[in-house]
C-alpha atoms as a PDB file:
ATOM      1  CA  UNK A   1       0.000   0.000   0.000  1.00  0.00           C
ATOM      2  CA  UNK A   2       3.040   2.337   0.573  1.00  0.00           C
ATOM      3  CA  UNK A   3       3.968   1.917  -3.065  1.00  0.00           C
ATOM      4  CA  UNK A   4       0.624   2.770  -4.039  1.00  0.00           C
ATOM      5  CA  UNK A   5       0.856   6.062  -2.063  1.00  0.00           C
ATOM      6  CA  UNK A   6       4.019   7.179  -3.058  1.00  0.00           C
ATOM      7  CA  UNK A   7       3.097   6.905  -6.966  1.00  0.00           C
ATOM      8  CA  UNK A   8      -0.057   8.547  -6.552  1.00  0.00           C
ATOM      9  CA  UNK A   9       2.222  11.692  -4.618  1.00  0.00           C
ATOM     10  CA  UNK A  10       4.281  11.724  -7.110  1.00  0.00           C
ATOM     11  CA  UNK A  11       2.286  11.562 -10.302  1.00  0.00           C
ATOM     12  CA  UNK A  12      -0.037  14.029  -8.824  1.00  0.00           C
ATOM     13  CA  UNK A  13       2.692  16.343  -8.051  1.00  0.00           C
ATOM     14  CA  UNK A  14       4.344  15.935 -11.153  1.00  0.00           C
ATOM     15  CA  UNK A  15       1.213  16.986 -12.972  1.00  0.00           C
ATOM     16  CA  UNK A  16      -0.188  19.524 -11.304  1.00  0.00           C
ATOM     17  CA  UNK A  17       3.444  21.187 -12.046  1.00  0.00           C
ATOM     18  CA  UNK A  18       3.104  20.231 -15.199  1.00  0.00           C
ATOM     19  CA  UNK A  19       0.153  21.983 -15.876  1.00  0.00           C
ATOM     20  CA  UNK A  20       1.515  25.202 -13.497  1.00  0.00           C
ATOM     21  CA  UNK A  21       4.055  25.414 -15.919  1.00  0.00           C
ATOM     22  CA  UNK A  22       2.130  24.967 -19.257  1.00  0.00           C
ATOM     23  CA  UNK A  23      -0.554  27.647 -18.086  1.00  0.00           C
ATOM     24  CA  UNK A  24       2.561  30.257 -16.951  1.00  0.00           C
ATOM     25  CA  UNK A  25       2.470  31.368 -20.923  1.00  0.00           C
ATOM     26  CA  UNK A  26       1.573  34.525 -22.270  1.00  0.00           C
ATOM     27  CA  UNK A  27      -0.856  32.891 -24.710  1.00  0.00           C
ATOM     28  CA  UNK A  28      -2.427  30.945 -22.266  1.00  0.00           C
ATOM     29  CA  UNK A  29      -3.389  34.059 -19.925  1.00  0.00           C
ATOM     30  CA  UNK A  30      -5.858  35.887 -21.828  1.00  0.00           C
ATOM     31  CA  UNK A  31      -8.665  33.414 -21.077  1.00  0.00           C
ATOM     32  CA  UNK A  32     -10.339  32.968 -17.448  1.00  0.00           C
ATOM     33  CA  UNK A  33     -10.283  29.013 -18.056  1.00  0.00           C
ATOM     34  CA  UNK A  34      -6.733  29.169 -17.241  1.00  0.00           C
ATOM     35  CA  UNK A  35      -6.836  31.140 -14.208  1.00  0.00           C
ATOM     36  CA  UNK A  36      -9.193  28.111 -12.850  1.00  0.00           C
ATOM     37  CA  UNK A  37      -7.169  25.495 -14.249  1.00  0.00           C
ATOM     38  CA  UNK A  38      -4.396  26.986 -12.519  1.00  0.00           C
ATOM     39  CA  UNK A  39      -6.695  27.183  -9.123  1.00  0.00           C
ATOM     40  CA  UNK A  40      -7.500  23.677  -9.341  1.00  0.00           C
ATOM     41  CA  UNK A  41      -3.534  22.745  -9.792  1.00  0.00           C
ATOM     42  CA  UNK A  42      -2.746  24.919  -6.798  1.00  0.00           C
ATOM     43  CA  UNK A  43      -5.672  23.150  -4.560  1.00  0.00           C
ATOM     44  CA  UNK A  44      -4.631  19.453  -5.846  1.00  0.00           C
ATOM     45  CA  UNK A  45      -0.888  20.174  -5.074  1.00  0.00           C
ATOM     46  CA  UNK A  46      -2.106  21.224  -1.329  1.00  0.00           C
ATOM     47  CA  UNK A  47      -4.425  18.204  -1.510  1.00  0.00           C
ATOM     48  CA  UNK A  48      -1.980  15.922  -2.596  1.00  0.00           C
ATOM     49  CA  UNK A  49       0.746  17.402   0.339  1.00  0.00           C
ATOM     50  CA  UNK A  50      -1.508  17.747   3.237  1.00  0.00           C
ATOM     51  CA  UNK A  51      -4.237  15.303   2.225  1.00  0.00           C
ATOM     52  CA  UNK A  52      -2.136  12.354   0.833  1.00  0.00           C
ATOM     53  CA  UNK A  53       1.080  12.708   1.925  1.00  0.00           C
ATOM     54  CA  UNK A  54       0.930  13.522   5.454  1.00  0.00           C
ATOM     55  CA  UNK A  55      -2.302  11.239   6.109  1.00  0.00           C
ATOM     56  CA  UNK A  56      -1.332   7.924   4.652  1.00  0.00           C
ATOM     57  CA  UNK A  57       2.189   8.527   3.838  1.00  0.00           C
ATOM     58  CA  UNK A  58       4.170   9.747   6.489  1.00  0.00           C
ATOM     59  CA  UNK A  59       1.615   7.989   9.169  1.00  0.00           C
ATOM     60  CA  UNK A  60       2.656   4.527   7.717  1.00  0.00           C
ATOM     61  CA  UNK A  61       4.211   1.687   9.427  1.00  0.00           C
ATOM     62  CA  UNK A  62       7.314   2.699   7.323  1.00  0.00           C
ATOM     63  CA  UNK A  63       8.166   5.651   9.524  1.00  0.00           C
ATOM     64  CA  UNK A  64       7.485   3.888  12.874  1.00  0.00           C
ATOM     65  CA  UNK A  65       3.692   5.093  12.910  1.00  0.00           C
ATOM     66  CA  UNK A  66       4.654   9.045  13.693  1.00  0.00           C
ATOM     67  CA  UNK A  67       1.001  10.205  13.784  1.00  0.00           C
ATOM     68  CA  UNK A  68       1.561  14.057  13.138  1.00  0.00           C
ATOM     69  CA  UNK A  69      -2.407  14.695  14.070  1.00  0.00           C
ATOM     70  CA  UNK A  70      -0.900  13.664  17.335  1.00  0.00           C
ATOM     71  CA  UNK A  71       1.815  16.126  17.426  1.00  0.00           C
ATOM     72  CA  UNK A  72      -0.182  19.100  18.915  1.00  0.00           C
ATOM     73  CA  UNK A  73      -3.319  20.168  18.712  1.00  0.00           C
ATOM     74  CA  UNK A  74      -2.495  23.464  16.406  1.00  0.00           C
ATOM     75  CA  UNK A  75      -0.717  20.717  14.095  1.00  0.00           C
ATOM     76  CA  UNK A  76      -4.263  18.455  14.052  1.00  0.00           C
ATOM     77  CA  UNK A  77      -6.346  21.848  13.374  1.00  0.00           C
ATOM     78  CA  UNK A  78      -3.943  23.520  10.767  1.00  0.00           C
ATOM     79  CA  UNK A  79      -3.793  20.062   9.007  1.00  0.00           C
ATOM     80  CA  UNK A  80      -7.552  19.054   9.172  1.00  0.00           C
ATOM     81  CA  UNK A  81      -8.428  22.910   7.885  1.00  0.00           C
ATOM     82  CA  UNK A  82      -5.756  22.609   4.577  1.00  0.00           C
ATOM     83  CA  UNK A  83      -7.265  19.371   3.960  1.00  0.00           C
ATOM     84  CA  UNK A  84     -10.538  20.222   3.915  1.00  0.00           C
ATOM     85  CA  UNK A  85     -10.138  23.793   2.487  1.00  0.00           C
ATOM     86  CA  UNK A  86      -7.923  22.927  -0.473  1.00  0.00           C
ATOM     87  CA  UNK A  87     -10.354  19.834  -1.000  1.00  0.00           C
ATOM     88  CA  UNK A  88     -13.350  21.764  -1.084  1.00  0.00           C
ATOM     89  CA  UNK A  89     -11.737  24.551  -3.755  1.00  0.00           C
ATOM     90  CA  UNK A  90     -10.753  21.826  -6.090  1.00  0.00           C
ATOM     91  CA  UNK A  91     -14.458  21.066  -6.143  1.00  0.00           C
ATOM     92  CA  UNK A  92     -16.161  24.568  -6.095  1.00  0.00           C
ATOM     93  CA  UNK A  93     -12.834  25.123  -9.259  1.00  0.00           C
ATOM     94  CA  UNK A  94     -14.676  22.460 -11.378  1.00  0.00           C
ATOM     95  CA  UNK A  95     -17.569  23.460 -10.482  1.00  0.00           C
ATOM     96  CA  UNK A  96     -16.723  27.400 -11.971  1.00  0.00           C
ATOM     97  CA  UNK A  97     -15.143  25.612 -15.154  1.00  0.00           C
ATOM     98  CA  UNK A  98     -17.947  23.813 -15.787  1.00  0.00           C
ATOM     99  CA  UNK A  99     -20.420  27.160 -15.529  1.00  0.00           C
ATOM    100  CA  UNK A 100     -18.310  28.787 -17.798  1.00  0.00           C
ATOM    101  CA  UNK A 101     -18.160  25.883 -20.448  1.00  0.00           C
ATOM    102  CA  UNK A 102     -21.567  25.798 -20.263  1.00  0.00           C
ATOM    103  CA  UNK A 103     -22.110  29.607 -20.793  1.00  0.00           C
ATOM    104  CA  UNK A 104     -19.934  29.270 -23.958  1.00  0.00           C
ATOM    105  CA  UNK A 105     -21.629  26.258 -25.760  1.00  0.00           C
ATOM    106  CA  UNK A 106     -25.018  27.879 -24.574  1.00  0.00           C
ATOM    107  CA  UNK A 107     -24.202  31.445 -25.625  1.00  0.00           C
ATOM    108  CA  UNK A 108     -21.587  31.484 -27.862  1.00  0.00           C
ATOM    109  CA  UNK A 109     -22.205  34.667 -29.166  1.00  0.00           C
ATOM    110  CA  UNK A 110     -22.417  36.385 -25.983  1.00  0.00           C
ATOM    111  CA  UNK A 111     -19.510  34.273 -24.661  1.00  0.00           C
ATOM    112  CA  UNK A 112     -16.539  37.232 -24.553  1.00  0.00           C
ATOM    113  CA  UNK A 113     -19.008  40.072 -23.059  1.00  0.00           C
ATOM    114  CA  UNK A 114     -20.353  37.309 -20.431  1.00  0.00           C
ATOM    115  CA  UNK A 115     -17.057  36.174 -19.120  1.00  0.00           C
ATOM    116  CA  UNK A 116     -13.940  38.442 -18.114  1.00  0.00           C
ATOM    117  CA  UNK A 117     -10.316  38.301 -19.671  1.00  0.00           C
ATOM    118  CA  UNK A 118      -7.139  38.128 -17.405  1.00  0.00           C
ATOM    119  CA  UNK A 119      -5.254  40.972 -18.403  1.00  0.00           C
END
């Protein structure tokens, strides 16, 4: 199971920065799509540190069972918060990509007036 973990962290965290990198371009920054693409990268890199890594990860038999909810209370709340924050903008990120996908197949006319550039 500890394999399984430490592929997910790293795939995850290899593509999230891929996709940090590939929306860093000039051309890429004139549409809003990319500012929640880039969002969503951000909150699965936290969710992927703080969520995966630190819960099953670093809490596995391989490093003598250090618990680090167990290493002080501000830890346990600082940790439970990013977990739950960063989970819950991944979601409300789709959720935003999806309205505006939906605006532009709806109202495709309308589309640039309806939605903001990045500038």
């Amino acid at each position: 199971m500890f394999i399984i973990y430490i592929s997910l962290t790293i795939v995850g965290t290899t593509g999230n920065s891929l996709i940090l990198l590939t929306t860093k371009h000039k051309e890429f920054n004139k549409s809003s799509s990319f500012v929640f693409l880039s969002v969503l990268a951000i909150s699965d890199l936290f969710v992927v540190f703080f969520g995966l890594l630190t819960t099953k990860v670093l809490e596995s038999d391989f490093w003598f069972g250090f618990n680090l909810r167990n290493y002080s209370l501000s830890w346990c709340m600082t940790l439970e918060y990013m977990i739950e924050s960063s989970s819950k903008i991944s979601s409300w990120c789709i959720a935003g990509i999806t309205l505006e996908r939906a605006v532009a197949v709806v109202l495709p006319h309308r589309y640039g007036s309806q939605t903001s550039n990045v500038v």
